[in-house]
Every structure is written in C-alpha cells, then in structure tokens.
N, C-alpha and C. Protein backbone atom coordinates (compact mmCIF):
# COMPACT_ATOMS: atom_id res chain seq x y z
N UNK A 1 -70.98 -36.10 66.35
CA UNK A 1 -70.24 -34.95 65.81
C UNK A 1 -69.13 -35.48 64.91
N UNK A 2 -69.17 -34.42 63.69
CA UNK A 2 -68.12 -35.20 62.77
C UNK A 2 -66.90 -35.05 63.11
N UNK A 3 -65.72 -35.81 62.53
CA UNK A 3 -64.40 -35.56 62.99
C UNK A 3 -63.68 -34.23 62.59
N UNK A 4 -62.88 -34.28 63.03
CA UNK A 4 -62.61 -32.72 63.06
C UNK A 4 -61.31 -32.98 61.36
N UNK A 5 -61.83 -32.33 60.18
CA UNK A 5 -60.74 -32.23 59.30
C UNK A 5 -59.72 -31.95 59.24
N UNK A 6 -58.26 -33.11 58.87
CA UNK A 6 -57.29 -32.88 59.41
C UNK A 6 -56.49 -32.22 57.86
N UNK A 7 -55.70 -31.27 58.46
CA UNK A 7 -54.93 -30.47 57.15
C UNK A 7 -53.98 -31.32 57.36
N UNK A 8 -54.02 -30.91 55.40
CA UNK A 8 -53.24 -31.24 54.40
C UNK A 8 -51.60 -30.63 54.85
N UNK A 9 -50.43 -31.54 55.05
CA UNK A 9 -49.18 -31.26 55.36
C UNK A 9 -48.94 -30.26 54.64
N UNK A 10 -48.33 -29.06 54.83
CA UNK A 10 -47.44 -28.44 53.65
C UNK A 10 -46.20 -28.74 53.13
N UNK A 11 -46.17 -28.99 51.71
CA UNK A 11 -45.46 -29.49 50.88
C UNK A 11 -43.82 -28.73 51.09
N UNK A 12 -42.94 -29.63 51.56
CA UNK A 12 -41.81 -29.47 51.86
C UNK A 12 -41.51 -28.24 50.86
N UNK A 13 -40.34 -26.92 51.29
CA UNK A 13 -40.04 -26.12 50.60
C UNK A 13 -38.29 -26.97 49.42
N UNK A 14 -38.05 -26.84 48.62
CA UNK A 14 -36.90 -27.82 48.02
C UNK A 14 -36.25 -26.34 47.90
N UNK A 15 -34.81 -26.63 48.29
CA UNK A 15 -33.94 -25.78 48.06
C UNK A 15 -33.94 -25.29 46.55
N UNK A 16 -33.45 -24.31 45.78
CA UNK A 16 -33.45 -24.10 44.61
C UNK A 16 -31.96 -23.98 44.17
N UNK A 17 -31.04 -25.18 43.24
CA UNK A 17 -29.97 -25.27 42.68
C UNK A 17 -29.42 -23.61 42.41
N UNK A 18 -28.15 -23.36 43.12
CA UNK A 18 -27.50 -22.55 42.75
C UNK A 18 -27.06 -22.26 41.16
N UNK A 19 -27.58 -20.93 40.28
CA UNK A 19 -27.69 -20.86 39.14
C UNK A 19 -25.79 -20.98 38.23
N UNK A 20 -25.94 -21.62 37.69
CA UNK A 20 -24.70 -22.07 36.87
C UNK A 20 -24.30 -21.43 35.58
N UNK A 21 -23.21 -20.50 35.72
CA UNK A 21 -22.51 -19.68 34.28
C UNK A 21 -22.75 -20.69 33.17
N UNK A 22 -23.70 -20.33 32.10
CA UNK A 22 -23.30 -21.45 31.02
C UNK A 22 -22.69 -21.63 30.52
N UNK A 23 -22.22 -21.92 29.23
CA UNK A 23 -20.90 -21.72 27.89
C UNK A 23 -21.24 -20.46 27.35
N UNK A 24 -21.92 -19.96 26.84
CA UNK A 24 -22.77 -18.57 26.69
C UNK A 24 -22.11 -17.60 27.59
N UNK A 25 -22.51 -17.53 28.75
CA UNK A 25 -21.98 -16.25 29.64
C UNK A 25 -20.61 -16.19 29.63
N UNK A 26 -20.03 -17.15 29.60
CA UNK A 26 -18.29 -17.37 29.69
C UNK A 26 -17.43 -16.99 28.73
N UNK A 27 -18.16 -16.98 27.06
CA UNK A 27 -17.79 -16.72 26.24
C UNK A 27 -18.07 -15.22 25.76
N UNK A 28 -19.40 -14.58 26.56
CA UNK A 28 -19.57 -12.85 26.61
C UNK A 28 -18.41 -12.54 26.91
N UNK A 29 -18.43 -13.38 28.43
CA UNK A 29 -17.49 -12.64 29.08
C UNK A 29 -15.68 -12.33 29.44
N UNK A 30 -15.80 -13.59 27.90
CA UNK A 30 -14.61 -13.22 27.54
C UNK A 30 -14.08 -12.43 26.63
N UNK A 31 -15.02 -12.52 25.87
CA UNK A 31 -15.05 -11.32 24.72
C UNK A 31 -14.79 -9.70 25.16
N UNK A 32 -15.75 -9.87 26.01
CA UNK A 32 -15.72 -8.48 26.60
C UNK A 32 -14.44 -8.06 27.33
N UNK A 33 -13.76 -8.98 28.01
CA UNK A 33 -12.05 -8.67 28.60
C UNK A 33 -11.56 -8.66 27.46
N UNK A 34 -11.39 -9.33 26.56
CA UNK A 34 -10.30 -9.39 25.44
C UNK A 34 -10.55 -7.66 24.70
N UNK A 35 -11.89 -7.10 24.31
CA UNK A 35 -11.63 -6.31 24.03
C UNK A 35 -11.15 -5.07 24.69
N UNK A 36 -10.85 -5.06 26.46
CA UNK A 36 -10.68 -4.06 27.38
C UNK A 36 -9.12 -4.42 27.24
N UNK A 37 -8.17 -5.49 27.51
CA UNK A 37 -7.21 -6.00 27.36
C UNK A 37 -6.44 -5.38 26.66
N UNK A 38 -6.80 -6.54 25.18
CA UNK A 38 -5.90 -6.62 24.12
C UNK A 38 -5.36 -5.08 23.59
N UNK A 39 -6.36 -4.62 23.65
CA UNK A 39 -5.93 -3.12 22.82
C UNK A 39 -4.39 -2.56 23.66
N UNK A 40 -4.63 -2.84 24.85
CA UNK A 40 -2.88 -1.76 25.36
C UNK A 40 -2.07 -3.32 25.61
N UNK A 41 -2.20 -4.43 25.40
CA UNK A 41 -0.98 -5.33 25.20
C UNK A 41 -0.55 -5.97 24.04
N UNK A 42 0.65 -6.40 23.92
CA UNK A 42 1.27 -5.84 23.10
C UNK A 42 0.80 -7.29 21.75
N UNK A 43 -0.34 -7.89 22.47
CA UNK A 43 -1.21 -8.87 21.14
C UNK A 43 -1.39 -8.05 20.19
N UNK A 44 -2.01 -6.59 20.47
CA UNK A 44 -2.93 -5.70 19.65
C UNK A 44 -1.56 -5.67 18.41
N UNK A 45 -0.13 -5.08 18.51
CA UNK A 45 0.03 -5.33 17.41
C UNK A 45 0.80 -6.41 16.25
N UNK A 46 0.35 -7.42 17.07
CA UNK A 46 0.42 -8.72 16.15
C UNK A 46 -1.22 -8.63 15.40
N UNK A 47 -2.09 -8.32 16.34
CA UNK A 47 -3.54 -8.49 15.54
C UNK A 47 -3.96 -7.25 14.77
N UNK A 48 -3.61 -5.92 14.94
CA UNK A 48 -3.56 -4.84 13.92
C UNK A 48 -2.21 -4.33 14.01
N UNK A 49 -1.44 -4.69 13.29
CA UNK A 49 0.30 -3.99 12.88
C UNK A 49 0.07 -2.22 12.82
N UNK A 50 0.81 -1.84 13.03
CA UNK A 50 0.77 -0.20 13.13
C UNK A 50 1.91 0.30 11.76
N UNK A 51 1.22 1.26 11.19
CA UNK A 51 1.34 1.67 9.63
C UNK A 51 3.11 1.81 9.82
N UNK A 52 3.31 1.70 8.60
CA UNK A 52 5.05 1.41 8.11
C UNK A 52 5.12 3.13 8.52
N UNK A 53 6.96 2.99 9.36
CA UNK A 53 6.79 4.70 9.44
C UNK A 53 7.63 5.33 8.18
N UNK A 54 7.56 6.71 8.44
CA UNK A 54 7.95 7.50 7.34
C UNK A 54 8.89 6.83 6.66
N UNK A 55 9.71 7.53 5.22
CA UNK A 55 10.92 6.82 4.75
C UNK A 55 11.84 8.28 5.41
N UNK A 56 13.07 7.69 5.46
CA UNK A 56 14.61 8.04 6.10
C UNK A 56 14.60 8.70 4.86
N UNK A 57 14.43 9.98 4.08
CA UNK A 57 14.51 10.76 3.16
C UNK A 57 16.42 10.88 2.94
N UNK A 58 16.64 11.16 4.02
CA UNK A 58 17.80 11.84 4.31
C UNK A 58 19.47 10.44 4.20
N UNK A 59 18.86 9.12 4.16
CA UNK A 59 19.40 8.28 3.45
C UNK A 59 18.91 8.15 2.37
N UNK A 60 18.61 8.78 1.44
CA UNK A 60 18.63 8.58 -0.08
C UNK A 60 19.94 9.45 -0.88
N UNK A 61 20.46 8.59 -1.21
CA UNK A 61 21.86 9.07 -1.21
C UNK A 61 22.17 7.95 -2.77
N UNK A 62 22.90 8.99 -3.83
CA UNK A 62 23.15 8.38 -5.05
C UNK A 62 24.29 6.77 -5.05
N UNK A 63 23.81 5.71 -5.25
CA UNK A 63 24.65 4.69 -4.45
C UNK A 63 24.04 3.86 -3.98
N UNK A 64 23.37 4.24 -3.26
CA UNK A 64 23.07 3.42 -1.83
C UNK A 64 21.68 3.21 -2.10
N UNK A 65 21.18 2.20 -1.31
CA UNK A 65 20.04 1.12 -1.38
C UNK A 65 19.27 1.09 -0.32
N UNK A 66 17.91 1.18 -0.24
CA UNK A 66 17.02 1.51 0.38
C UNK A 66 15.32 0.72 -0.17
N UNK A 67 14.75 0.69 1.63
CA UNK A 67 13.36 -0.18 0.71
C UNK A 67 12.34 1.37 0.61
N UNK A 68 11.93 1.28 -0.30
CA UNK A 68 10.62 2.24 -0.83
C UNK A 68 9.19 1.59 -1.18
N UNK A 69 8.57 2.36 -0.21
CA UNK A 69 7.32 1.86 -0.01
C UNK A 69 6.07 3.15 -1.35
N UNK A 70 5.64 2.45 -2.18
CA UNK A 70 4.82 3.29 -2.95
C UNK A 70 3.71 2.85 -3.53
N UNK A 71 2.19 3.50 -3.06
CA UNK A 71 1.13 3.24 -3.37
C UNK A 71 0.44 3.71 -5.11
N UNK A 72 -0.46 3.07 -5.89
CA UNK A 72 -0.52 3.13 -7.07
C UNK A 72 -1.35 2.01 -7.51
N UNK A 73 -2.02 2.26 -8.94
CA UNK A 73 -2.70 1.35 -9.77
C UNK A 73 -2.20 0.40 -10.96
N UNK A 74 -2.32 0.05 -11.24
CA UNK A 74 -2.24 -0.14 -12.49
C UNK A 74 -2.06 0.24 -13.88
N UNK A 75 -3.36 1.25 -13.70
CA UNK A 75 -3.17 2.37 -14.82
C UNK A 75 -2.25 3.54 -14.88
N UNK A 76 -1.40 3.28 -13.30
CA UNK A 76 -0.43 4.16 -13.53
C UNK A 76 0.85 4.26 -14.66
N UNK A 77 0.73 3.36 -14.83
CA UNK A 77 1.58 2.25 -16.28
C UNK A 77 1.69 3.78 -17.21
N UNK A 78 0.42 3.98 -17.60
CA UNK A 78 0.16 4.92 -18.81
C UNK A 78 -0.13 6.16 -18.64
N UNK A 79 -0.18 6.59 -16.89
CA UNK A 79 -0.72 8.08 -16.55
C UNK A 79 0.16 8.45 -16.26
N UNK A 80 1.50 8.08 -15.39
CA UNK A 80 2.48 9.04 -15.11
C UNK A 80 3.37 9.50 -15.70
N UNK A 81 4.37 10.77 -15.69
CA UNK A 81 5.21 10.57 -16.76
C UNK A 81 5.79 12.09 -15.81
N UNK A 82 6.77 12.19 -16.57
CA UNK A 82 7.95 13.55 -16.12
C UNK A 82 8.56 13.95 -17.23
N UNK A 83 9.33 15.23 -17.44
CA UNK A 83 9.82 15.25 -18.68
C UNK A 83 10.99 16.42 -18.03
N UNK A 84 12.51 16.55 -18.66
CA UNK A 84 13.68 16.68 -17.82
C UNK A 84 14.50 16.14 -19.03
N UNK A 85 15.73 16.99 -19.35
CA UNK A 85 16.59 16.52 -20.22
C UNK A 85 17.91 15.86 -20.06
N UNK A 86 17.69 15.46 -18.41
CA UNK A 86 18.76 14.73 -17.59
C UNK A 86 18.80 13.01 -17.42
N UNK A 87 19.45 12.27 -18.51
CA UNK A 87 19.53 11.44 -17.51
C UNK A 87 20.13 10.37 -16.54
N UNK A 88 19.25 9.50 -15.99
CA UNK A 88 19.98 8.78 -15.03
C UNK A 88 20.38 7.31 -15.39
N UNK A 89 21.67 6.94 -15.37
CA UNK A 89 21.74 5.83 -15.44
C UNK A 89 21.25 5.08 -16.56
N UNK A 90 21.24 5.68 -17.59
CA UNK A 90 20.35 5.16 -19.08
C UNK A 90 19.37 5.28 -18.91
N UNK A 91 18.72 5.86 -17.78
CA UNK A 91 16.81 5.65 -18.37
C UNK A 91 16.78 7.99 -18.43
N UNK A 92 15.23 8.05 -18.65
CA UNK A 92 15.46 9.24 -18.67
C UNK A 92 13.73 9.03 -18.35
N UNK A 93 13.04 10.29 -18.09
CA UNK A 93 11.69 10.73 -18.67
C UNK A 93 11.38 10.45 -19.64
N UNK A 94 9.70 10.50 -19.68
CA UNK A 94 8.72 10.41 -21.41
C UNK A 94 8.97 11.56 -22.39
N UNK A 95 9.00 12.67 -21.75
CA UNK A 95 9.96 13.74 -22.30
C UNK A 95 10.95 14.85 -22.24
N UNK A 96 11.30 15.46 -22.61
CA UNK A 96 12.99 15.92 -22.65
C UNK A 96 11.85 17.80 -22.27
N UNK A 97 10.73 18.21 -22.83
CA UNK A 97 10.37 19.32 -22.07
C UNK A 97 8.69 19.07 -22.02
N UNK A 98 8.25 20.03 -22.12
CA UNK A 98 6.42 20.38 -22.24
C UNK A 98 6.06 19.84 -24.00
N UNK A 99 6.88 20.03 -24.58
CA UNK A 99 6.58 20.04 -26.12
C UNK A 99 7.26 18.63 -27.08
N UNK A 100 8.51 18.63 -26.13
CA UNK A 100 9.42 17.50 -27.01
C UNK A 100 9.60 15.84 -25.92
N UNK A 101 8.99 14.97 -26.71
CA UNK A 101 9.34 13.61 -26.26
C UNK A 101 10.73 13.38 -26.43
N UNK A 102 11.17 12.44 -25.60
CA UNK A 102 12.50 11.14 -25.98
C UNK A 102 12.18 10.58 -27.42
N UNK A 103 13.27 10.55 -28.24
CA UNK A 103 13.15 10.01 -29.36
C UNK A 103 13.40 8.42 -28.92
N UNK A 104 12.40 7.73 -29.04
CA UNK A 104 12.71 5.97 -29.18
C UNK A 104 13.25 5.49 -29.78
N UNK A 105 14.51 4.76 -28.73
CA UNK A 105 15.81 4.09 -29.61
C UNK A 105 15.34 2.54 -29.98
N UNK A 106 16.04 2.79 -31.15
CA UNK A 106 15.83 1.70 -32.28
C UNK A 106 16.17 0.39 -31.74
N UNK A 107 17.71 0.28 -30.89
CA UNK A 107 17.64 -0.67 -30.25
C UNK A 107 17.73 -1.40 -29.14
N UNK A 108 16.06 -0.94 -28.37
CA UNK A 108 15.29 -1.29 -27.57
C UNK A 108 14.14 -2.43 -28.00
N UNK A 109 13.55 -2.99 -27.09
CA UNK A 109 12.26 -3.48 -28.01
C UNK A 109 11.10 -2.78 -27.46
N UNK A 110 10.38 -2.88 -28.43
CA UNK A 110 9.30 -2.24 -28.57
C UNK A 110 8.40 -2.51 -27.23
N UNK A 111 8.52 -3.13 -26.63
CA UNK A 111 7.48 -3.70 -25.77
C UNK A 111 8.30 -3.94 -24.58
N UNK A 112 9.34 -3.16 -23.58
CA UNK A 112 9.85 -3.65 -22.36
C UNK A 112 9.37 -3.02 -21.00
N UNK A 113 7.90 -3.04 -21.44
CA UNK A 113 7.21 -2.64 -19.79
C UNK A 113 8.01 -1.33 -19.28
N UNK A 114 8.76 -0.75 -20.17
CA UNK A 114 9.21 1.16 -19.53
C UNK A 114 10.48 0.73 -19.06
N UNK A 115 11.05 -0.21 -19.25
CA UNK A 115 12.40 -0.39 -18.37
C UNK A 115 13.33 0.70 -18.51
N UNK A 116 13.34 1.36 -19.48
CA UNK A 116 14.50 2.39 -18.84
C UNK A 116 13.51 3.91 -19.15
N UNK A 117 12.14 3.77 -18.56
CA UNK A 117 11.53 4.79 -18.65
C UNK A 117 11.41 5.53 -16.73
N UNK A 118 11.59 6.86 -16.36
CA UNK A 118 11.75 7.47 -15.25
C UNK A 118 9.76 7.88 -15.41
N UNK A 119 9.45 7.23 -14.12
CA UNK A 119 8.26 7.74 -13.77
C UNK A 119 7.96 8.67 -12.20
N UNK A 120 7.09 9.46 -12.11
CA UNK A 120 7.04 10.21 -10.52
C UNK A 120 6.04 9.17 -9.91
N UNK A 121 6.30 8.82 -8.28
CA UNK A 121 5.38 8.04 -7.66
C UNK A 121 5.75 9.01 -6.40
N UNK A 122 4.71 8.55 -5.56
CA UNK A 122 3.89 9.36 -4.26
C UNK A 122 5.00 7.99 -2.77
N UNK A 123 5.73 7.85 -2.28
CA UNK A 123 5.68 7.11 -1.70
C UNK A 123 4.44 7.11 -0.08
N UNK A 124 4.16 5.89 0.73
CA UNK A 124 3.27 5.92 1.48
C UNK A 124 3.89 4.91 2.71
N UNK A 125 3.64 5.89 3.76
CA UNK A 125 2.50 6.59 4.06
C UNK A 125 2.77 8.24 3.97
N UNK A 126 3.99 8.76 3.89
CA UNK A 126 4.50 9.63 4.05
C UNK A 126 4.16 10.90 2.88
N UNK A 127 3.95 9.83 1.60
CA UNK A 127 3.83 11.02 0.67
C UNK A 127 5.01 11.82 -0.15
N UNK A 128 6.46 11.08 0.19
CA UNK A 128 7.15 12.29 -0.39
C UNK A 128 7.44 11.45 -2.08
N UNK A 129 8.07 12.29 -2.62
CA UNK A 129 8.33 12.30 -4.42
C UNK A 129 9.37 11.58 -4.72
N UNK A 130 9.24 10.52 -5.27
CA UNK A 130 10.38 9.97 -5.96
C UNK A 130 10.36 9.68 -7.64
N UNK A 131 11.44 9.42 -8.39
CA UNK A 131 11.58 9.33 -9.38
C UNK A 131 11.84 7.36 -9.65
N UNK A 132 11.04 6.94 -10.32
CA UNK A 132 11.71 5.12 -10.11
C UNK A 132 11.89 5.11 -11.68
N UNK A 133 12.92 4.61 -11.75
CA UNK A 133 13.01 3.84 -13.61
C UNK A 133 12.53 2.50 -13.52
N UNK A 134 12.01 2.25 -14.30
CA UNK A 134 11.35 0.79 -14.92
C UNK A 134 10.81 0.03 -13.89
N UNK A 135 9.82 0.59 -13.13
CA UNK A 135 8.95 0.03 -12.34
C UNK A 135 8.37 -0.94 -12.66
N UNK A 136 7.54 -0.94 -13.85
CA UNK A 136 6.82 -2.22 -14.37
C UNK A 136 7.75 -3.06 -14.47
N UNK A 137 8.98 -2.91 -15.16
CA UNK A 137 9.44 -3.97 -15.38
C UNK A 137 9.97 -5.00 -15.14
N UNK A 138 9.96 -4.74 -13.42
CA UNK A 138 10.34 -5.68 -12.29
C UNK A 138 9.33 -6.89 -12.12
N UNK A 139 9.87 -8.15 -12.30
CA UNK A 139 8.88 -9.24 -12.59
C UNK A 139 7.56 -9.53 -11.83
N UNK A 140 7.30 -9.16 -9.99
CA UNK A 140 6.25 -8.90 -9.44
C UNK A 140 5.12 -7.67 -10.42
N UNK A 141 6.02 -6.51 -10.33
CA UNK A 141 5.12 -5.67 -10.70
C UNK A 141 4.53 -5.92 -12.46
N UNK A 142 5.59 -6.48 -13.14
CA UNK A 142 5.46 -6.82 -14.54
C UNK A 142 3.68 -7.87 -14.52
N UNK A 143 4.10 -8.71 -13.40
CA UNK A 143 3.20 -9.89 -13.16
C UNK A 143 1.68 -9.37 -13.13
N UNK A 144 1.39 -8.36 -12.28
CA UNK A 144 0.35 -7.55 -11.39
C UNK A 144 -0.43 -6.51 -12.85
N UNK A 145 0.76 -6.15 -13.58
CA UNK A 145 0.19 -5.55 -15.28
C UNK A 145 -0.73 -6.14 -15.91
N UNK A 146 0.29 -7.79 -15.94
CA UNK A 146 -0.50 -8.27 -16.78
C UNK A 146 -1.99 -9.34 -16.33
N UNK A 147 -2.04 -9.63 -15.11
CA UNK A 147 -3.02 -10.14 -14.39
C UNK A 147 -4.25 -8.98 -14.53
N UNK A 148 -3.50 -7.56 -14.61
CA UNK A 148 -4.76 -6.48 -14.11
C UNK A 148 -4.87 -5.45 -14.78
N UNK A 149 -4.79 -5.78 -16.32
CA UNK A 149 -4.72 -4.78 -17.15
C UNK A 149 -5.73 -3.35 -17.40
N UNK A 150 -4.80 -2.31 -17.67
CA UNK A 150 -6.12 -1.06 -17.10
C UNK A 150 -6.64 -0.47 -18.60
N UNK A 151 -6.12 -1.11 -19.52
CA UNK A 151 -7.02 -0.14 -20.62
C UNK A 151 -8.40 -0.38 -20.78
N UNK A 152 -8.65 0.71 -21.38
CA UNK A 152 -10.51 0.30 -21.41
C UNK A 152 -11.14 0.54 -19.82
N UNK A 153 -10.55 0.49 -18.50
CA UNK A 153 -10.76 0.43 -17.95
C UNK A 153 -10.95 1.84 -16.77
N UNK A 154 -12.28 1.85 -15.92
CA UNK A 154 -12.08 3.12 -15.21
C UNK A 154 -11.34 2.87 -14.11
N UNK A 155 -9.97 3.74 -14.51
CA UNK A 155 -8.90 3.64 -13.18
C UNK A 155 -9.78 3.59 -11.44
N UNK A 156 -11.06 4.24 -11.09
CA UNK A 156 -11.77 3.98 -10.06
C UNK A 156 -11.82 2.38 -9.99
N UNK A 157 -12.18 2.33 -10.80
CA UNK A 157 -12.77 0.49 -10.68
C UNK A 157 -11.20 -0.38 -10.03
N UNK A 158 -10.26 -0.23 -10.55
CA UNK A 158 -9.08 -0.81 -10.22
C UNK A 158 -8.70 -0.67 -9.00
N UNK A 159 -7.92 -1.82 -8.37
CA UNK A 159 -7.59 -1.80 -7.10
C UNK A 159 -6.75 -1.42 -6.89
N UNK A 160 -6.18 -0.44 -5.79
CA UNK A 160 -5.14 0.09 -5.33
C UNK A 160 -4.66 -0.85 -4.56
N UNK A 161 -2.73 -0.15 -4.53
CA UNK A 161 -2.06 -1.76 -3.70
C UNK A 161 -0.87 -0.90 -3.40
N UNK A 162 0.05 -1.59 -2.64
CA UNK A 162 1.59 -0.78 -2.33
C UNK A 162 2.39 -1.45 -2.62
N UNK A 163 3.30 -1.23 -3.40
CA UNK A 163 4.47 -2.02 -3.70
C UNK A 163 5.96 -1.51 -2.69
N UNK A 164 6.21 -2.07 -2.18
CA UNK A 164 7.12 -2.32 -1.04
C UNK A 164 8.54 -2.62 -2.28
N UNK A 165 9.36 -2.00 -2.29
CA UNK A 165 10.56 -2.23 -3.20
C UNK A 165 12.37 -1.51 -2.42
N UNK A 166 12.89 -2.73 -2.69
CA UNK A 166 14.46 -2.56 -2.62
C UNK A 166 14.98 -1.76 -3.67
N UNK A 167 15.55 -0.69 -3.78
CA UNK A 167 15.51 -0.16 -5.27
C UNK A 167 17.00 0.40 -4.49
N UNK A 168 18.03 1.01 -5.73
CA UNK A 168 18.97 1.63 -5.61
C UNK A 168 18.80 3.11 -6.46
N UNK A 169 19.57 3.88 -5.69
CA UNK A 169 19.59 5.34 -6.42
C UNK A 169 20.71 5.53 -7.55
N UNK A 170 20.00 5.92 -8.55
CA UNK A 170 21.09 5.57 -9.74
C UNK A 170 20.95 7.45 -10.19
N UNK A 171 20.58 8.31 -9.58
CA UNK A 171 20.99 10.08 -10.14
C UNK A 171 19.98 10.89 -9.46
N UNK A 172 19.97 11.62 -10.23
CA UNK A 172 19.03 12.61 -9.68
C UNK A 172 18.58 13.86 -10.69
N UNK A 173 17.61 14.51 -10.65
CA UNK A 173 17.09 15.03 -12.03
C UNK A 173 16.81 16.59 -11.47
N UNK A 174 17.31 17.49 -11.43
CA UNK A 174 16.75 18.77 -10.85
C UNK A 174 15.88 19.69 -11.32
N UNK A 175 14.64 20.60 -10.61
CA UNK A 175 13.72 20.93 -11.11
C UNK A 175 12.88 19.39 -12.64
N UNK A 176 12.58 18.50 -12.51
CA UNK A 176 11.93 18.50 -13.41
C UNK A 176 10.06 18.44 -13.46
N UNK A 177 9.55 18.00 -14.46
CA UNK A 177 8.11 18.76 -14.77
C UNK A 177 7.15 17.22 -14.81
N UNK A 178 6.65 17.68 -13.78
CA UNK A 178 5.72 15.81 -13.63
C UNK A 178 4.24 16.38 -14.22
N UNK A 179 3.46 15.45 -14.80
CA UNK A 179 2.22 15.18 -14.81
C UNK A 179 1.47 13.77 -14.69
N UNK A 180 0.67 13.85 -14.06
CA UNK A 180 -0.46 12.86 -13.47
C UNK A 180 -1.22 12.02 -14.17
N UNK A 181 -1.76 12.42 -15.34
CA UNK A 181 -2.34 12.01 -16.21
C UNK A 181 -1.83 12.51 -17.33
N UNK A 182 -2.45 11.78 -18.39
CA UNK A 182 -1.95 12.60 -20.19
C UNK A 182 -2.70 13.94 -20.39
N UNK A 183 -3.85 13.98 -20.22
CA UNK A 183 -4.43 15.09 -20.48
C UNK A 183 -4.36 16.10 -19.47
N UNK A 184 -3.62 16.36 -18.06
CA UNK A 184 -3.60 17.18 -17.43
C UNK A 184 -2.42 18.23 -17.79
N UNK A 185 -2.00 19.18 -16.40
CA UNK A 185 -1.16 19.88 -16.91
C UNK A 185 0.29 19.82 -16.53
N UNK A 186 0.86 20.36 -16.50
CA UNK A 186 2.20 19.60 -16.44
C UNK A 186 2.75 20.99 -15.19
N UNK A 187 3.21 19.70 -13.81
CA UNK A 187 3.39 20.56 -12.77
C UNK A 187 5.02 20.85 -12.67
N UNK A 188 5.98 21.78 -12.80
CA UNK A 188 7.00 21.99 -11.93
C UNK A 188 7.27 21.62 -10.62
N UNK A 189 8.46 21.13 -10.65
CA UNK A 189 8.80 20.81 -8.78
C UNK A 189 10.14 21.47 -9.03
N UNK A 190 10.52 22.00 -8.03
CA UNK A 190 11.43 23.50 -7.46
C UNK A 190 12.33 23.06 -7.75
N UNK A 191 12.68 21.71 -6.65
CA UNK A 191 13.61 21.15 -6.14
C UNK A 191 14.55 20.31 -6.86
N UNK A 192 15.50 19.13 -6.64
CA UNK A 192 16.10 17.96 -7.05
C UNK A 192 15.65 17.12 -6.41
N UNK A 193 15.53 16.18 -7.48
CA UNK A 193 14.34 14.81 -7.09
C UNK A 193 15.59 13.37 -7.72
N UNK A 194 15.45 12.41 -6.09
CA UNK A 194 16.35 11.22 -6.29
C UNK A 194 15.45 10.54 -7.45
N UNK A 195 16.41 9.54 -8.10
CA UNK A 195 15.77 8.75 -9.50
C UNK A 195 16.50 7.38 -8.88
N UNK A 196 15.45 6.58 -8.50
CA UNK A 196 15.75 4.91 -8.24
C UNK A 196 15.63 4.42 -9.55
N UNK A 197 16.05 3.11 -8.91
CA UNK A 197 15.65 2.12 -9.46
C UNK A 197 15.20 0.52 -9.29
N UNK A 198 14.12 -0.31 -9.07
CA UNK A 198 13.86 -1.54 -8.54
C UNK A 198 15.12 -2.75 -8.34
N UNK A 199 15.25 -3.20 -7.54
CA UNK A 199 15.92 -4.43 -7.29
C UNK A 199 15.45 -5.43 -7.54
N UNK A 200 13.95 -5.40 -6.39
CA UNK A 200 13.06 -6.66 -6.35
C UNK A 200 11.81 -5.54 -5.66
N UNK A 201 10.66 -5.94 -5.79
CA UNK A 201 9.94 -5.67 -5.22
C UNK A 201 8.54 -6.51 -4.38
N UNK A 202 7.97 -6.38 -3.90
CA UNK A 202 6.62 -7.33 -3.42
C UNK A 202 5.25 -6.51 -2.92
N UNK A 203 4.42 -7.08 -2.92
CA UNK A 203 2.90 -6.33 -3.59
C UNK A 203 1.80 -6.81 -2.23
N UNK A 204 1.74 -5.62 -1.80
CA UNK A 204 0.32 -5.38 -0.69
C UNK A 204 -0.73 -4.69 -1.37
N UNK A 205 -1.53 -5.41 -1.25
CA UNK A 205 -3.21 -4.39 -1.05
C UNK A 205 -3.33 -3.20 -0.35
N UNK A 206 -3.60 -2.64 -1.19
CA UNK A 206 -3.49 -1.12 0.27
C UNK A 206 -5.08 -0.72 0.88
C-alpha cells in the first residue's frame, strides 16, 4: 500500500505593513485646512487686502490736504472736461459755458499736459465727484500718458488703473456743467463741487 500523501504546509500568513500618508495626501490635506482656516484669520487679509474705504467727503475742506483715490484711462486726457466761469486757484474748466471755451493764454506753453486745466473724475470705490486741476501733469501720471498713449486708440482696449493722489483743495466751483466725452451732452450738477489739486500721486491697476 502506497504511502499516505503528505500535505503541502500552508504558506505562513505575513502581516501586511500598516499603510503610510504619502507627500501627496499631506499636501491635499493641507490645502484643504488652509482653505477652511485662512479665510476668517487674519492671513486672509494680508493675502486678499479688503477694498480702500469710502473717502471722508466731509474733510474736504478749501486748504486742507487729503489722499484721493480715482479710477480712469488714459483717454481720459481728452474726454473729460467741465465748463463754469469760476476759477480756482489759476486753473479753470475747458469752458466758461455750453457754447464758449477759455480763451488760451499766450503765456502758457502750448503743450503742459492741462496743468492748469479743471477736469471731473469719479473717485473709487465710492464714486463721489471731484474737480482735480492738472492731473496729467503730475510726473507719475504725466509718465503713464506718455507710456500709454490713447489716440487712435479704442478707449475699451486701454487699461484701466487708480491713481491714489495727495492733492490739496485749492476752491470750489458751484453748479458747474460736466461732460464725459466730446461728443456727448453736457450734464448739470445742482450742487458745489471741491476743485483739487495733485501733490504727488502713485498708480494701481484697477
């Protein structure tokens, strides 16, 4: 009689290595706290700053000095304009009503970027109305003209930016008549509108 076949041992069971976080999971999973986190401590606004607040309207006062924050193109150079037979501090408006320009004094030069010209700007974020004399002609903004010149050009295409400016209040112009562009129409404002003027200014992207 044959021998009786002897089984085959069963092959030891091997524990199975406890599974290990890789660099991968560690880095999900940090991502994923940072974005539950950061947002309510107070990183969030070093990493998104929270918008400049309103301007102090109520310190704009003839005299006194203040920063003004105001958004705009380039081509605003040649689109804005006001017209008012008041003026401030030697500069005045493009014209004196609806019909009659400033007569251009002889001795000026021909070419000083508007320095003693009064333009209307929108300040931001707030939106309210100010009057600035010789905006361009403050050497940042003078700079930003000529780097980004808008003729020929579709004001869309141009980049919008904010100019952040120290300016002083040099008068004030009551009821006068703004328009937006050359070919539009020419709007009344009720009120009395402060008329700055640049100190220094410096230039954000908006």
């Amino acid at each position: 009689m044959a021998p009786a076949a002897r089984k085959k041992p069963r092959p030891k069971r091997v524990a199975e290595p406890i599974p290990v976080a890789s660099g991968w999971f560690w880095f999900a999973a940090a991502l994923v706290a940072a974005m539950v986190v950061i947002p309510f401590s107070p990183i969030s606004n070093w990493i998104s700053p929270k918008a400049p607040e309103n301007h102090n309207v109520a310190e704009w006062q003839v005299g006194k000095t203040a920063k003004v924050r105001v958004t705009l193109i380039t081509a605003d150079f040649g689109l804005l304009s006001c017209a008012a037979e008041t003026e401030a501090d030697g500069a005045h408006c493009a014209s004196k009503s609806e019909t009659e320009v400033w007569p251009a004094d002889p001795s000026q030069p021909l070419d000083d970027n508007k320095a003693s010209l009064i333009q209307p700007f929108r300040t931001w974020p707030d939106n309210q109305l100010i009057l600035i004399a010789g905006l361009w002609a403050e050497p940042n903004m003078a700079l930003r003209l000529h780097r980004e010149p808008s003729a020929g050009v579709d004001s869309k295409k141009l980049s919008r930016f904010t100019a952040e400016c120290e300016v002083k209040f040099i008068g004030q112009i009551a009821q006068p008549k703004l328009r937006w562009n050359p070919g539009g129409p020419w709007q009344p404002e009720g009120s009395t509108v402060i008329v700055a003027r640049p100190i220094s200014c410096t230039i954000d992207e908006a």
